[in-house]
Protein backbone atom coordinates (compact mmCIF):
# COMPACT_ATOMS: atom_id res chain seq x y z
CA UNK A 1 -1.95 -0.98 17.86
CA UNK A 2 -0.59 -3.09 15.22
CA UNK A 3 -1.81 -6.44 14.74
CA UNK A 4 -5.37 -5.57 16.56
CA UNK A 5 -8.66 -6.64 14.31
CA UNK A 6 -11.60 -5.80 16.34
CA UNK A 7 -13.26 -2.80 15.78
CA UNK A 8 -14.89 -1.65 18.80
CA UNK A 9 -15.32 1.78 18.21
CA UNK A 10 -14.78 4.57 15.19
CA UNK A 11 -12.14 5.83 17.64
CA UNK A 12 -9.84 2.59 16.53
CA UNK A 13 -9.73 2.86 12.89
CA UNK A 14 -6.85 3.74 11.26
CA UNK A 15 -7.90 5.02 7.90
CA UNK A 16 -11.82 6.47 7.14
CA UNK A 17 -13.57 8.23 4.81
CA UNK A 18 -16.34 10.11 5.33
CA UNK A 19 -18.15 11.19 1.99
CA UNK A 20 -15.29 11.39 0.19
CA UNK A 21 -15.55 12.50 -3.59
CA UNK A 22 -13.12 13.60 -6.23
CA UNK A 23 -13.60 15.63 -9.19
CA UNK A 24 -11.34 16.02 -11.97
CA UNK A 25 -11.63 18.73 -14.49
CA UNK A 26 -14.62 21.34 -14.37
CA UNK A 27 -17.87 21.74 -16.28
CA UNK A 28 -19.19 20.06 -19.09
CA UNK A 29 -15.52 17.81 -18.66
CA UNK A 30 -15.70 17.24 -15.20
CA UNK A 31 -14.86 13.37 -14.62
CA UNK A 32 -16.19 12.06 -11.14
CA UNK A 33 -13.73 9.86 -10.17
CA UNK A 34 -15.33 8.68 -6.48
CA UNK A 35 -18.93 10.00 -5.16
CA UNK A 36 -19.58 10.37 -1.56
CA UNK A 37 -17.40 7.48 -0.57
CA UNK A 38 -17.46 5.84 2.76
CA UNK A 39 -14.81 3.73 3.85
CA UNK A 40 -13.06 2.35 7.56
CA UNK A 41 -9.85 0.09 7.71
CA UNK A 42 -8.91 -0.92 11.08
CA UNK A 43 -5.56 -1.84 12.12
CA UNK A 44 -4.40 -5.15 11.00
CA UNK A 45 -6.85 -5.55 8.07
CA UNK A 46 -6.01 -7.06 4.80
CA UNK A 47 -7.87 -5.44 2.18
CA UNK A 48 -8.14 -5.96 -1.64
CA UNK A 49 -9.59 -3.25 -3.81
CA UNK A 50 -11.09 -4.41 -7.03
CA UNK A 51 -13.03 -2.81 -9.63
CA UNK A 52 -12.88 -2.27 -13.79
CA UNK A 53 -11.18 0.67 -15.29
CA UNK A 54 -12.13 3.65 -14.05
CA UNK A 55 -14.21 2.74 -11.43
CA UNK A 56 -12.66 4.63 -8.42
CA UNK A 57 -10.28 2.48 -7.05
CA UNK A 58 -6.98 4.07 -8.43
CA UNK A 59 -8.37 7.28 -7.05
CA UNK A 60 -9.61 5.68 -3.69
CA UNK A 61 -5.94 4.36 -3.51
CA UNK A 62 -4.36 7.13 -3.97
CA UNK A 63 -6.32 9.59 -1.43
CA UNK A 64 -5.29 6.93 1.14
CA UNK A 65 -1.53 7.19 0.24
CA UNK A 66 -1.70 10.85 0.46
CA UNK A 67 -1.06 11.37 -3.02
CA UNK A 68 -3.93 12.97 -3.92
CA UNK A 69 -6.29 15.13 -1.74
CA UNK A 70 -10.16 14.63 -2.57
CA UNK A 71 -12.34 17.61 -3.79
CA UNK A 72 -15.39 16.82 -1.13
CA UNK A 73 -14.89 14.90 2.25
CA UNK A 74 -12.91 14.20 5.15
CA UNK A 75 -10.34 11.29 5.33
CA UNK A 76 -8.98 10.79 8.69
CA UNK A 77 -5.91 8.60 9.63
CA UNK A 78 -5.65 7.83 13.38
CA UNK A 79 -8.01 9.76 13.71
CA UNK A 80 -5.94 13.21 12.52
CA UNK A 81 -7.78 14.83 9.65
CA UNK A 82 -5.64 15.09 6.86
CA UNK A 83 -7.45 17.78 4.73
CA UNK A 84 -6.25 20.02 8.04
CA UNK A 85 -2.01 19.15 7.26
CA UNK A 86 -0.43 20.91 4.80
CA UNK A 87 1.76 19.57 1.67
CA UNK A 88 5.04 19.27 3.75
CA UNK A 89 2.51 17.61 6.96
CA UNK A 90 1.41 14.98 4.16
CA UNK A 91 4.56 14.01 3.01
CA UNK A 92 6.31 13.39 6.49
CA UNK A 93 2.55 11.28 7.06
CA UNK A 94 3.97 9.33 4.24
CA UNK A 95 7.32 9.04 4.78
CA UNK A 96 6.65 7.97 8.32
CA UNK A 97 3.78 5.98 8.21
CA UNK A 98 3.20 4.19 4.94
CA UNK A 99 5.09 1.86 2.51
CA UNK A 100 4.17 1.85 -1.13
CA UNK A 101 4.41 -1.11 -4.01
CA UNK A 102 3.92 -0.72 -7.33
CA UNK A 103 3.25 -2.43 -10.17
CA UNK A 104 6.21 -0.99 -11.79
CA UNK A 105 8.75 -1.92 -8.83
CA UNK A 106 9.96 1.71 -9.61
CA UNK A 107 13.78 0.77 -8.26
CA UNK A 108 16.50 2.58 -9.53
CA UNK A 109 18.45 0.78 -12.13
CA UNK A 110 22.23 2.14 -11.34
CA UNK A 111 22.00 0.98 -7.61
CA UNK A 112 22.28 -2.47 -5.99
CA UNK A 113 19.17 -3.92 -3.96
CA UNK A 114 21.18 -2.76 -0.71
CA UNK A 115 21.03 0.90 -1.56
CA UNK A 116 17.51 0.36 -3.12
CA UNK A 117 16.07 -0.26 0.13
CA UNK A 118 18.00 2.53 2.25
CA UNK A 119 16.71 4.87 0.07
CA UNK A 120 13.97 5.89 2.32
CA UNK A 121 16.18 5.47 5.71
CA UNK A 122 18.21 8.43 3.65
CA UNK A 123 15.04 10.37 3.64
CA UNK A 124 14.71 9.91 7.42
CA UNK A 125 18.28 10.72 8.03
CA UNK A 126 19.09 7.59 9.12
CA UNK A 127 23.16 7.44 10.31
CA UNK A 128 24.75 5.13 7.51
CA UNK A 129 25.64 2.55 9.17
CA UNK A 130 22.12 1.93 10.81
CA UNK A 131 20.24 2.20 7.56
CA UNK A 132 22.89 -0.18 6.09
CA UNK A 133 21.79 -2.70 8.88
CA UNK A 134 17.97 -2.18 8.84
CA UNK A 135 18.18 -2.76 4.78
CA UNK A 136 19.99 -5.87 4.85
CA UNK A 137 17.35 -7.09 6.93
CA UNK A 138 14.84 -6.11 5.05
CA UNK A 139 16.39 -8.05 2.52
CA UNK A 140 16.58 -11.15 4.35
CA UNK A 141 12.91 -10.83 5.48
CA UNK A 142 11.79 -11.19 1.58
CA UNK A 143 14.36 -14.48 0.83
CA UNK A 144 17.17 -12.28 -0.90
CA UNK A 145 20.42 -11.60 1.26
CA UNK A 146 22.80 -13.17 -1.27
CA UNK A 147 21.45 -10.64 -3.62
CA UNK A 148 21.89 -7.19 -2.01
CA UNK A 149 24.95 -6.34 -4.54
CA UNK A 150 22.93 -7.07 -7.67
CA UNK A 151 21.30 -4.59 -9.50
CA UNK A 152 17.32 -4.48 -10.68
CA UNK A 153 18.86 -5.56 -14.71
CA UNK A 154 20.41 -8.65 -12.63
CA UNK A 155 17.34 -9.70 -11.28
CA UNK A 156 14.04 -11.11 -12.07
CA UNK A 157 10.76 -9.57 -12.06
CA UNK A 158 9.73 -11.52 -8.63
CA UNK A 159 13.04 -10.59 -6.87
CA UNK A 160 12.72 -6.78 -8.23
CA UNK A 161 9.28 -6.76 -6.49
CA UNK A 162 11.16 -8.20 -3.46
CA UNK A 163 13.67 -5.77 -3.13
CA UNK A 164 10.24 -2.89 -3.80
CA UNK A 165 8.49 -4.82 -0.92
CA UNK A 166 11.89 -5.04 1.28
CA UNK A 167 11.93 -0.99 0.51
CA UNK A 168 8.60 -0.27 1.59
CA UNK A 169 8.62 -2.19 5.21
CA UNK A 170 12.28 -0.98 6.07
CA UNK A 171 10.50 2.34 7.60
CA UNK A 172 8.41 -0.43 9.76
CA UNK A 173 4.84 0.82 8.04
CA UNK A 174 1.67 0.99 9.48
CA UNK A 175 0.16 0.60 6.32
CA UNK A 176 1.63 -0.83 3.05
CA UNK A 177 0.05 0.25 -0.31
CA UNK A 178 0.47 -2.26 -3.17
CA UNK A 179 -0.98 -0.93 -6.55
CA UNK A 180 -1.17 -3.93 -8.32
CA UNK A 181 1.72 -5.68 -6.89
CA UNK A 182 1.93 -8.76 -9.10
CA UNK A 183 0.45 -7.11 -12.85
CA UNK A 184 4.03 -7.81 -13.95
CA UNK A 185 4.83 -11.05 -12.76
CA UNK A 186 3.47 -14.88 -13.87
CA UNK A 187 1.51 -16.70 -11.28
CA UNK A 188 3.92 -18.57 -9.62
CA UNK A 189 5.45 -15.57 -8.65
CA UNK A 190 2.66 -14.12 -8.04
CA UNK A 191 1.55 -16.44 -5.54
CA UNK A 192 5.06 -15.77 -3.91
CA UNK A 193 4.69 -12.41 -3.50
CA UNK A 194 1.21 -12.75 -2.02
CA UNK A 195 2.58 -15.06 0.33
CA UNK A 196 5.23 -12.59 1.51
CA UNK A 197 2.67 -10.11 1.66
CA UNK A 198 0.54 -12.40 4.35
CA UNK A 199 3.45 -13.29 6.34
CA UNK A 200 3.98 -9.18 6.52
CA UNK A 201 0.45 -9.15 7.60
CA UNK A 202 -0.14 -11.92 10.00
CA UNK A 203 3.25 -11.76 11.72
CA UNK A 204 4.37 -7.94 11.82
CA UNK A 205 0.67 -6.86 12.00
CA UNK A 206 1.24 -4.37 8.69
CA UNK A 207 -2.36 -2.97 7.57
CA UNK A 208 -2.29 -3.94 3.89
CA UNK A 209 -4.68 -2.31 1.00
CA UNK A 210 -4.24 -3.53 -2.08
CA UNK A 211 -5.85 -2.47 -5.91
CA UNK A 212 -5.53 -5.57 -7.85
CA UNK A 213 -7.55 -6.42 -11.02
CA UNK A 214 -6.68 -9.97 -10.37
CA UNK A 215 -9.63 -12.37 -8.55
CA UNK A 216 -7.29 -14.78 -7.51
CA UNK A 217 -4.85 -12.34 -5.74
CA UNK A 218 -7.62 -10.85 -4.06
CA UNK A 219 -8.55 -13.67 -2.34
CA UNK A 220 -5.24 -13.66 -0.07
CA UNK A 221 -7.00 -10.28 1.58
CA UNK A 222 -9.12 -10.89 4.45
CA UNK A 223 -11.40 -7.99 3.04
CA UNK A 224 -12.57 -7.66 -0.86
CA UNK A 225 -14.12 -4.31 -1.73
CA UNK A 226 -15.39 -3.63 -5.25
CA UNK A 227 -15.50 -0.50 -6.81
CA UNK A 228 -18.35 0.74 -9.88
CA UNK A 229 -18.74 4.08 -10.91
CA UNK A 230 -17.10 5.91 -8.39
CA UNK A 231 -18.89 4.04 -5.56
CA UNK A 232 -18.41 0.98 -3.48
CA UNK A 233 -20.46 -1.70 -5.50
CA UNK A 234 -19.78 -4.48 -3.04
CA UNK A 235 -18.05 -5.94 -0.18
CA UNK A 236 -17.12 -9.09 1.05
CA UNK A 237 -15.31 -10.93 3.92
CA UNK A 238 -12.73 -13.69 3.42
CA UNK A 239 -12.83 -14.97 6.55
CA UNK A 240 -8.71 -15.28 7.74
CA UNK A 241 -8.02 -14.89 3.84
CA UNK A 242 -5.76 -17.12 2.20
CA UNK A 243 -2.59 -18.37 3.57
């Protein structure tokens, strides 16, 4: 399944939504975050989501990561409804099926990269010295195996994101979720991170969906969506995107 691009049928998507809205608050301070939102990603894709502040796309972003539930809709993913699983279903969805990136890097400062990027092995129950194995190849697969000993406040911004993006694809995703995955870093780094992010892509097949405010990161997806008001505004192709 991974890898595959054509879209032959609504059978083959991985992630859809179906009318999806989201409400927050009630009354006279209800904010509508999304309205009737319609959305397919097959496997494989490389999507950017783009959009001004508080258009949708945080919201949009999170519903797909299973962090938020939407008030109208269905989202499906593989074609299993997820409005049908419960909290605890949802989570192991997560936990099994999806990497996250942040903006933030969100690593915790007391622990080396190494134990950084077992952390979610732990949640699986991984046997130590397995998980020890599958993170320090994670590590090598973003450019840092002479770092795995250092931690986050001994490294730089880009190799903090590594070590995030060498944490999120240890689990072998089917879909990584970068929220603004280079907001904290200068462009040259940027661009590095992108790159990585392409190679993931293009080489393990990882479905990618990305919110970035940033044009030029954007054009590294092979998809651009645009968010206004709570609706999809626009959409564009980018052909193989850039590489």
């Amino acid at each position: 399944m991974k890898g595959k691009t054509s879209s032959p049928s609504e059978s083959d998507s991985l992630l859809e939504l179906k009318g999806i809205s989201k409400v927050y608050g009630t009354g006279g301070a209800a904010i509508h975050a999304l309205r009737g939102v319609d959305l397919r990603i097959d496997p494989g894709e490389f999507v950017a989501v783009m959009g001004p502040s508080g258009s949708g796309k945080s919201t949009c972003m999170n519903i797909l990561g299973c962090l938020d539930v939407p008030t109208e809709g269905a989202y499906r993913f593989k074609g299993v409804d997820v409005g049908s699983l419960s909290r605890n279903q949802r989570a192991l969805l997560r936990r099994n099926y999806l990497g996250f990136v942040f903006q933030g890097f969100n690593l915790l400062n007391r622990t080396s990269a190494l134990e950084n990027v077992e952390l979610p092995l732990i949640y699986r129950g991984i046997p130590a010295r397995d998980r020890r194995r599958r993170a320090r190849e994670a590590l090598d697969a973003v450019g840092l195996t002479e770092w795995e000993n250092h931690t986050p406040g001994e490294l730089s911004g880009g190799q903090q994101q590594r070590v995030a993006i060498a944490r999120a694809i240890v689990i072998a995703p089917e879909v990584l979720m970068a929220d603004e995955p280079t907001g904290n870093l200068d462009s040259t780094r940027s661009r590095e991170i992108m790159e990585l992010l392409c190679t993931f892509n293009k080489e393990q097949g990882i479905t990618i969906v990305m919110v970035t405010h940033e044009s030029e990161m954007a054009l590294y997806a092979k998809r651009i969506i645009r968010f206004l008001d709570g609706v999809i505004d626009t959409e564009e192709h980018n052909g193989a995107g850039r590489s």
